[in-house]
Protein backbone atom coordinates (compact mmCIF):
# COMPACT_ATOMS: atom_id res chain seq x y z
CA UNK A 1 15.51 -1.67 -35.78
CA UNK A 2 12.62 -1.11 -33.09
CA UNK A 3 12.49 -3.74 -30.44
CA UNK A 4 9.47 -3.82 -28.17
CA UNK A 5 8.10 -5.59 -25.37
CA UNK A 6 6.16 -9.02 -25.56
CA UNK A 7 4.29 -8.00 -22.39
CA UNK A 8 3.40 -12.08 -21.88
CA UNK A 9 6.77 -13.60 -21.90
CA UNK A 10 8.89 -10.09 -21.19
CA UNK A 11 11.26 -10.71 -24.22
CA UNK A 12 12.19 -7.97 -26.65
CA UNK A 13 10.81 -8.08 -30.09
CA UNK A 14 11.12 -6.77 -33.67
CA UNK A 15 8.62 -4.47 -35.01
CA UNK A 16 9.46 -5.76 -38.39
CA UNK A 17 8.95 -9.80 -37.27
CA UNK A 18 6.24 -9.63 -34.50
CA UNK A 19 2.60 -10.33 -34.54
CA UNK A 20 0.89 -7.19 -34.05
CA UNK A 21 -2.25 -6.52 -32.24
CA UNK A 22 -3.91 -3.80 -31.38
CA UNK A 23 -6.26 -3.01 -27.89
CA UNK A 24 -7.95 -0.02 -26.32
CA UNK A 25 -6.32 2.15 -28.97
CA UNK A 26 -2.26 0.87 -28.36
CA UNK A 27 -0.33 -1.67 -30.58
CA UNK A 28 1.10 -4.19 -28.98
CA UNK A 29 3.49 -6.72 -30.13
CA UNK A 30 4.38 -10.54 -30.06
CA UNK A 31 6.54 -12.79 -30.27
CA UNK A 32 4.00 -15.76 -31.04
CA UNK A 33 0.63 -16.82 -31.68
CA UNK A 34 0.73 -18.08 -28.36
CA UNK A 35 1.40 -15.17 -27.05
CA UNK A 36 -0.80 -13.06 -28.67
CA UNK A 37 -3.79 -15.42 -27.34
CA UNK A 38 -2.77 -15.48 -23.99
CA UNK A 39 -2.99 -11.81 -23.73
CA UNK A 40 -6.16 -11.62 -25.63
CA UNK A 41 -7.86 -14.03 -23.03
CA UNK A 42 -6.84 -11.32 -20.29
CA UNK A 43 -4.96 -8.58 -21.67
CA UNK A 44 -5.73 -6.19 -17.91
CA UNK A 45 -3.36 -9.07 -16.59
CA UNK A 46 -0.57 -8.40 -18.59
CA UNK A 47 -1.07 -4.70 -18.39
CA UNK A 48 0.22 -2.59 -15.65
CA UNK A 49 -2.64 -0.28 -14.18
């Protein structure tokens, strides 16, 4: 099982059960819809530079 990062709410997440989204050419994953949207209103705040 892969576990990844929900880089809005920092908890570890399935690759299997998240929502995936992809941006600037990475997948990122979720943990909910509402998660997802907040980091597609301002994913460069979520992101470390």
């Amino acid at each position: 099982m892969v576990k990844h990062l929900d880089f809005v709410c920092k908890m570890r997440v399935d690759e299997e059960n998240s929502i995936k989204y992809e941006w600037n050419g990475k997948t990122y994953y979720f943990c909910s819809q509402e998660c997802l949207e907040a980091f597609k209103e301002n994913p460069e705040r979520y992101i470390e530079k």
